[in-house]
C-alpha atoms as a PDB file:
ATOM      1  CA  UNK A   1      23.492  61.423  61.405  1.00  0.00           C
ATOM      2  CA  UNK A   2      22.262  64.845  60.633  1.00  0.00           C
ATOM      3  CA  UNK A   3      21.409  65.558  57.139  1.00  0.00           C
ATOM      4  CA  UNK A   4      19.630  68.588  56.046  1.00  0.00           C
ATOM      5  CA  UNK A   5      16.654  68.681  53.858  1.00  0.00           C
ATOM      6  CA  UNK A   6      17.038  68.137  50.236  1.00  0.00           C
ATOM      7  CA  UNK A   7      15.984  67.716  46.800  1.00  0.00           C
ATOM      8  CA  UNK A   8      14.787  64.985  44.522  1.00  0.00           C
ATOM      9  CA  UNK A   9      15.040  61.440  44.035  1.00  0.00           C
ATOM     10  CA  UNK A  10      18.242  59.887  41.469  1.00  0.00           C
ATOM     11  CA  UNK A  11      16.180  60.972  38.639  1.00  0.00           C
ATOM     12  CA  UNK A  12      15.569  64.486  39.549  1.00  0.00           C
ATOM     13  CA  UNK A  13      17.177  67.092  37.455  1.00  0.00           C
ATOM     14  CA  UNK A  14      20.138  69.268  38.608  1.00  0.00           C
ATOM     15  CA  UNK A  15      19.241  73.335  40.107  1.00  0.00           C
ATOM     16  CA  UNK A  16      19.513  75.206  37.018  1.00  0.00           C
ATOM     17  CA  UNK A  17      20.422  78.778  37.217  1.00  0.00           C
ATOM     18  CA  UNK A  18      18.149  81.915  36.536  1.00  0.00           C
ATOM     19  CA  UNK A  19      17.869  83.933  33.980  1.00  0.00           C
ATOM     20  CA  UNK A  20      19.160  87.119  33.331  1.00  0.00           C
ATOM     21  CA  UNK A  21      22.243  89.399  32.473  1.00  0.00           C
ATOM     22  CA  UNK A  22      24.594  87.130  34.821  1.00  0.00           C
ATOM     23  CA  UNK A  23      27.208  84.512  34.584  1.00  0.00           C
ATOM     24  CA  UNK A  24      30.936  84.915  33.021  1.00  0.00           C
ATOM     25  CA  UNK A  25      29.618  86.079  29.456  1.00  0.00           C
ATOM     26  CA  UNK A  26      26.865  88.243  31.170  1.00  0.00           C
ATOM     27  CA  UNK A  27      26.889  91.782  30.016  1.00  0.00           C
ATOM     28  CA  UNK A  28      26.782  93.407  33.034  1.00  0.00           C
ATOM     29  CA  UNK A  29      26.451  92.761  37.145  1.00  0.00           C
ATOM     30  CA  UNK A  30      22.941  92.280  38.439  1.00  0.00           C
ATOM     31  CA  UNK A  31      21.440  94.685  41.250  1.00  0.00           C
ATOM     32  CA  UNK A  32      21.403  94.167  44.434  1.00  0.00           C
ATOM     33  CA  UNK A  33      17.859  93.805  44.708  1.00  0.00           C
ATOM     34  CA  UNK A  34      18.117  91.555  41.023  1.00  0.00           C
ATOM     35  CA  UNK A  35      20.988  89.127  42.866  1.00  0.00           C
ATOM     36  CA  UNK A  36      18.911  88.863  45.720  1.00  0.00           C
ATOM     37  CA  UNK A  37      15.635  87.793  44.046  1.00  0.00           C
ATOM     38  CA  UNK A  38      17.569  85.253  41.596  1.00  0.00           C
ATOM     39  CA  UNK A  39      19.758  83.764  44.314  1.00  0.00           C
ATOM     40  CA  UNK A  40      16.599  83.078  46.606  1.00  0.00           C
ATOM     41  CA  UNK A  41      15.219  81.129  43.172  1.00  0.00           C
ATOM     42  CA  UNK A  42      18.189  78.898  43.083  1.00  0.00           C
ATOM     43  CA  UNK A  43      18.108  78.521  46.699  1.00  0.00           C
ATOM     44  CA  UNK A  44      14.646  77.546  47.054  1.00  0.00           C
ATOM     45  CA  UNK A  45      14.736  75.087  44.349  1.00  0.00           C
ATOM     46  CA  UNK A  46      17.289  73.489  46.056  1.00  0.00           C
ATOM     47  CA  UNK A  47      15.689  73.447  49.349  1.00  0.00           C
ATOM     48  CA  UNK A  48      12.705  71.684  47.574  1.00  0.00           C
ATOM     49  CA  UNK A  49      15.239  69.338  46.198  1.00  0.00           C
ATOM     50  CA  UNK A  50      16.678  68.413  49.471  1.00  0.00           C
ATOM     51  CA  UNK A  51      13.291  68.336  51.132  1.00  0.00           C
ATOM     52  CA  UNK A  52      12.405  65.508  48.662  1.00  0.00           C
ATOM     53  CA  UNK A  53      15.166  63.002  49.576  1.00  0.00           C
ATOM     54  CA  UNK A  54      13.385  62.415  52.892  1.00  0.00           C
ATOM     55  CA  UNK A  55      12.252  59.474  51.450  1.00  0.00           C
ATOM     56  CA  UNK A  56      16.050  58.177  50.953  1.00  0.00           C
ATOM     57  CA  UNK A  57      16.490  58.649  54.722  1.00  0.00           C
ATOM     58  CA  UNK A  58      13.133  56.555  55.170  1.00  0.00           C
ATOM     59  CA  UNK A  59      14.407  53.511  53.816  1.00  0.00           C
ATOM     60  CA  UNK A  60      17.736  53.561  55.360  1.00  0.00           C
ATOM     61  CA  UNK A  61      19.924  54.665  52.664  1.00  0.00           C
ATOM     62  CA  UNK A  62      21.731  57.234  53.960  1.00  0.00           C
ATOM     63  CA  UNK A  63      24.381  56.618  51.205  1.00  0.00           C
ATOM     64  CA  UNK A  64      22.266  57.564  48.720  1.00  0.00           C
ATOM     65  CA  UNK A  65      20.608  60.512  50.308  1.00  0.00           C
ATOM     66  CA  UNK A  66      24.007  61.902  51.487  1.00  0.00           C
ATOM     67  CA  UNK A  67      25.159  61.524  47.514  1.00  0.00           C
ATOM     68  CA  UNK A  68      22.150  63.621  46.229  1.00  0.00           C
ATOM     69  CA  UNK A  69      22.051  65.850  48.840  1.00  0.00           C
ATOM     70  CA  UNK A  70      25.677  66.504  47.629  1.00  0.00           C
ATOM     71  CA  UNK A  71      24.759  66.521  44.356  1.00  0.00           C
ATOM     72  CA  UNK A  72      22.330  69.227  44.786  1.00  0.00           C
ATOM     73  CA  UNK A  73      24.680  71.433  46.530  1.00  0.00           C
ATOM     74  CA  UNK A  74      27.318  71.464  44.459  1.00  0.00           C
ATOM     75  CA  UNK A  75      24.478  72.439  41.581  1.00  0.00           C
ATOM     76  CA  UNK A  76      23.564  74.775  43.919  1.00  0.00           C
ATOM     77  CA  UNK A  77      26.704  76.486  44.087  1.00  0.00           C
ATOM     78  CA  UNK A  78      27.482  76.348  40.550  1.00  0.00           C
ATOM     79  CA  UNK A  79      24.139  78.487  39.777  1.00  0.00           C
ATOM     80  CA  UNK A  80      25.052  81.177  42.640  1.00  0.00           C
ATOM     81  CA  UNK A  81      28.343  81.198  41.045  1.00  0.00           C
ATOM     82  CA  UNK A  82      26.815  81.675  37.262  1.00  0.00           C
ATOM     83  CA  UNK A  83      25.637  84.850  38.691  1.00  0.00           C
ATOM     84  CA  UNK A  84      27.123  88.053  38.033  1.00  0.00           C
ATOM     85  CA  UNK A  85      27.016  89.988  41.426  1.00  0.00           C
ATOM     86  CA  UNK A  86      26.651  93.492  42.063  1.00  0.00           C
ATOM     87  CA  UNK A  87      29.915  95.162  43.597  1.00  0.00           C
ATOM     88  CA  UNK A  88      27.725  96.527  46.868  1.00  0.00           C
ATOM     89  CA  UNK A  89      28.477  94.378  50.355  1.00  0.00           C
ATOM     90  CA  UNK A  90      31.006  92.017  48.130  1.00  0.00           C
ATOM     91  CA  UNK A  91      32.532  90.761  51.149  1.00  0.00           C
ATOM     92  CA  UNK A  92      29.356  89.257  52.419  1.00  0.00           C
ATOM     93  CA  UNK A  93      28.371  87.847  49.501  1.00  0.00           C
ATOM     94  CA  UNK A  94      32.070  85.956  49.603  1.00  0.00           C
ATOM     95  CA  UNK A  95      31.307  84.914  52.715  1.00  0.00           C
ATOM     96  CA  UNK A  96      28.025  83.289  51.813  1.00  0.00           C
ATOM     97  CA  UNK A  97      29.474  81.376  48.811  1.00  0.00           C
ATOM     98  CA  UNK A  98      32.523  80.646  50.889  1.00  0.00           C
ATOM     99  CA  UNK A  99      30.447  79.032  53.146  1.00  0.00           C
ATOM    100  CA  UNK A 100      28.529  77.204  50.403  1.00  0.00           C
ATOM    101  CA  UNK A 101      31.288  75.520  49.458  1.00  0.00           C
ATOM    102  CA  UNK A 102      32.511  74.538  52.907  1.00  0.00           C
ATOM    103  CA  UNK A 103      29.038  72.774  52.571  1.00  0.00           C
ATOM    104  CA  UNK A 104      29.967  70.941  49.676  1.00  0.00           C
ATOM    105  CA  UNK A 105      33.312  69.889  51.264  1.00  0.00           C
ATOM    106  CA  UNK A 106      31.329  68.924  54.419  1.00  0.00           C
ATOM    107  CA  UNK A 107      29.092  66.973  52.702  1.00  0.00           C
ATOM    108  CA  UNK A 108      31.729  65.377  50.739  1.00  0.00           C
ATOM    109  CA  UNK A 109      32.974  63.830  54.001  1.00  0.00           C
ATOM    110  CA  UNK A 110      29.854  62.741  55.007  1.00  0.00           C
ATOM    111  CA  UNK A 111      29.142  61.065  51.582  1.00  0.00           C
ATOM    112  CA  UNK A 112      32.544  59.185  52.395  1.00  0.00           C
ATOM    113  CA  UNK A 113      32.211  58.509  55.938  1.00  0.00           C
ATOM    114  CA  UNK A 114      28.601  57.123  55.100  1.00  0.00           C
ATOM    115  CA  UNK A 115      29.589  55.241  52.154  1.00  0.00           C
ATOM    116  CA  UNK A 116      32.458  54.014  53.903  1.00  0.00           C
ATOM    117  CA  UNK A 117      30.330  53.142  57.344  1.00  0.00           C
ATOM    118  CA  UNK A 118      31.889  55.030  59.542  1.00  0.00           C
ATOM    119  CA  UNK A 119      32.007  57.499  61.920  1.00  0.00           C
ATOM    120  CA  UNK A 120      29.642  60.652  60.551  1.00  0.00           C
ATOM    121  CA  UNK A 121      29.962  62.756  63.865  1.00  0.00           C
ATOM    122  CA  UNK A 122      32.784  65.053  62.592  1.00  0.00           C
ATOM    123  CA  UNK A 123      31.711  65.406  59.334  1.00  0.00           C
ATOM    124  CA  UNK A 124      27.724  66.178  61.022  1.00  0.00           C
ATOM    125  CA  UNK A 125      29.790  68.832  62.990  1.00  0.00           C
ATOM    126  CA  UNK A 126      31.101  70.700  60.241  1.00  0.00           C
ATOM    127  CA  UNK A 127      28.228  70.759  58.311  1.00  0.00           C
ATOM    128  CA  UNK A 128      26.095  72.071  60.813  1.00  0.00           C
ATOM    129  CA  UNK A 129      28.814  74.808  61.407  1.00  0.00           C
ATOM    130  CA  UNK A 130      28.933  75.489  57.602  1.00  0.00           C
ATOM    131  CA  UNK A 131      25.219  75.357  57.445  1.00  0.00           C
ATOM    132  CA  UNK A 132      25.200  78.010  60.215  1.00  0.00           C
ATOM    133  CA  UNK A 133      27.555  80.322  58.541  1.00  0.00           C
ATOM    134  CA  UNK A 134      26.077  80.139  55.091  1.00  0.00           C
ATOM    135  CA  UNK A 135      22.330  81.167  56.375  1.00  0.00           C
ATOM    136  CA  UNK A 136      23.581  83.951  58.589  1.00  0.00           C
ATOM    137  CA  UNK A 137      25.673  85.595  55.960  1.00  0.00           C
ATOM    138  CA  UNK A 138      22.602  85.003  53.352  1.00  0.00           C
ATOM    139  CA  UNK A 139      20.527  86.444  55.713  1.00  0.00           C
ATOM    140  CA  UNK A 140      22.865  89.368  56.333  1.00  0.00           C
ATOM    141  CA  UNK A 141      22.969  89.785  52.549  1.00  0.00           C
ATOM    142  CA  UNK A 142      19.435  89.910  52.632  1.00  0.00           C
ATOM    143  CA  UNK A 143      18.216  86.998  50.822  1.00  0.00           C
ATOM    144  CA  UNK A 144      15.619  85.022  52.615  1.00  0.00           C
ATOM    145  CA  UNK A 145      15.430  81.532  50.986  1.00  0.00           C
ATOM    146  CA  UNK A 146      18.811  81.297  50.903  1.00  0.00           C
ATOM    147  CA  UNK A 147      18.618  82.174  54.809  1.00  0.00           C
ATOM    148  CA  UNK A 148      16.822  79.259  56.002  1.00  0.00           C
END
């Protein structure tokens, strides 16, 4: 089974957004450079999250790993998305949070498949894929800890 590195144990606390002129009641978009530096916080954090649950793996329970590791995405996600981009290279930026959330639907079968004892090869597939496609357009973006 391939799972990613993560965050946190069950009692670690959700990725929380950063601060700033962002999110729906925001009063204006962020800059570029602003997004970029904000979205690599949020990113990082949740890389240290999922780094964490390495110990989850250690003892076996994949359930429980693939459920945080879940968990932390979908956090994840919702933080990017409390962000109030900047217009410039839009479409990229869509295609990193697309890609996020094909993540989070990835890892949503794998959370099933896992809980459920099953086969985890397709789901392993399409998060890799999903993986791939949210670090290259991150990258492309220009943000480097979401990148990796």
């Amino acid at each position: 089974m391939l799972i990613a590195s993560g965050c946190g144990d069950s009692s670690s606390a959700p990725v929380t957004g950063a601060s700033g002129a962002s999110g729906p009641s925001g009063s204006s978009a962020l800059t570029k450079a602003e997004y970029i530096k904000q979205a690599d916080a949020i990113c990082a954090e949740a890389s240290a999250a999922i780094d964490s649950l390495s110990g989850a793996a250690a003892t076996g329970d994949e359930s429980l790993q693939a459920s945080q590791e879940l968990e932390v995405t979908r956090s994840e996600v919702q933080s990017l998305q409390a962000l109030t981009p900047p217009d410039e290279d839009r479409s990229t930026l869509n295609d990193f949070l697309a890609a996020l959330k094909d993540e989070v639907d990835a890892l949503t079968s794998l959370n099933s498949a896992v809980a459920a004892g099953g086969d985890t090869s397709a789901a392993d597939s399409e998060l890799a894929s999903a993986r791939a496609n949210a670090e290259q357009a991150a990258t492309d973006y220009g943000m480097k800890d979401c990148g990796n």
